[in-house]
Protein backbone atom coordinates (compact mmCIF):
# COMPACT_ATOMS: atom_id res chain seq x y z
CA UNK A 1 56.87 -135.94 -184.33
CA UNK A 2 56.70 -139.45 -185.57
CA UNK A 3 60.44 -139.54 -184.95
CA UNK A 4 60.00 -138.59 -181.38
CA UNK A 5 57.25 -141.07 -180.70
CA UNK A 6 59.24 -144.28 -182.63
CA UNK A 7 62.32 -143.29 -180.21
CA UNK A 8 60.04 -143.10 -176.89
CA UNK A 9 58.29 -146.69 -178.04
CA UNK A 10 61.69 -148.64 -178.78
CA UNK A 11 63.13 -146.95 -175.27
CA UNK A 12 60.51 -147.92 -173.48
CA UNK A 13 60.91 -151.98 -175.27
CA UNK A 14 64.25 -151.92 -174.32
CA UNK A 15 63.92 -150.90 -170.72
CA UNK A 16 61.26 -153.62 -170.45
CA UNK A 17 63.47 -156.06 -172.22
CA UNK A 18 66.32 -155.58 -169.99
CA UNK A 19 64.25 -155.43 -166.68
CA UNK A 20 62.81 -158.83 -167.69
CA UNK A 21 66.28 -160.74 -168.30
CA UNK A 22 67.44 -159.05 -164.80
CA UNK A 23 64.95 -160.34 -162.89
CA UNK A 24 65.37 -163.90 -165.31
CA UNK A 25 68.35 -164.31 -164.35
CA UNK A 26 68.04 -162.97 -160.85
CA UNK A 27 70.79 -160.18 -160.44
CA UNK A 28 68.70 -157.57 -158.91
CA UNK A 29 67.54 -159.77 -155.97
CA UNK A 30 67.54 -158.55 -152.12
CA UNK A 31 69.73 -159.70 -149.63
CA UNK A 32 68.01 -160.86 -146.39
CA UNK A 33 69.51 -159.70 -142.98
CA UNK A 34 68.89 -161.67 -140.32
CA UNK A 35 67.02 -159.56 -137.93
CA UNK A 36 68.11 -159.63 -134.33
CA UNK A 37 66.01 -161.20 -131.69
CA UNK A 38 63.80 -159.31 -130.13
CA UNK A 39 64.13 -158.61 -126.41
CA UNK A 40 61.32 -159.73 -124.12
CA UNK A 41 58.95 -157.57 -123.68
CA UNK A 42 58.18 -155.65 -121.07
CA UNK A 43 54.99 -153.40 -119.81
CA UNK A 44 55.24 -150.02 -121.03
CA UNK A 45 53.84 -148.01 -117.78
CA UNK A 46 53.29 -148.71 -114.24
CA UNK A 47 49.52 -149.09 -115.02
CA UNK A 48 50.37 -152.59 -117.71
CA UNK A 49 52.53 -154.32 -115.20
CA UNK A 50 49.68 -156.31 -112.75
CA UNK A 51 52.78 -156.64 -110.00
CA UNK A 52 52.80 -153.19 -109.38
CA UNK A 53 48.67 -152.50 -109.72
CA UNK A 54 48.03 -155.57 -107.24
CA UNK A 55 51.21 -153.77 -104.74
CA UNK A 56 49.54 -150.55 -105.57
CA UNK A 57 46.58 -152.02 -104.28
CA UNK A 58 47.53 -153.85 -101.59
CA UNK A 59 49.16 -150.37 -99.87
CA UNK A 60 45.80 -149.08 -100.77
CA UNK A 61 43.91 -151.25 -98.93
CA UNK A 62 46.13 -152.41 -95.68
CA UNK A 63 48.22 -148.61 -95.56
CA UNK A 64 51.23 -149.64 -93.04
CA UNK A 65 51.12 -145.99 -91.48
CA UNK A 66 47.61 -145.02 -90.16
CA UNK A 67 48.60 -141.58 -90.11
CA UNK A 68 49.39 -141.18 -94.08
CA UNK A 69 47.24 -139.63 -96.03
């Protein structure tokens, strides 16, 4: 059993050891992508864009045929 242990203990040293000079010595950094540009944004529905709610309103209030419902 002691055996066992002593084996998991000097594993574990040596994964931590090598981890350690990786990172040292910087091998295992990321690579940045440059991220495309985002497009402008735009409203989602008909009820975020104001041109359309103050149109919407407008034809609410001034209705060019009287006899529309």
């Amino acid at each position: 059993m002691l055996k066992v242990l002593l084996v998991v203990v000097l594993f574990a040293v040596a994964t931590y050891s090598l981890i350690r000079v990786i990172e040292r010595r910087g091998v295992a950094r990321p690579v940045r992508r440059r991220s495309k540009p985002r497009p402008e944004q735009r409203p989602v529905a008909p009820d975020d864009d104001d041109d359309f709610l103050r149109d919407l309103d407008q034809r609410h209030r001034f209705p060019e045929d009287p006899d529309a419902p």
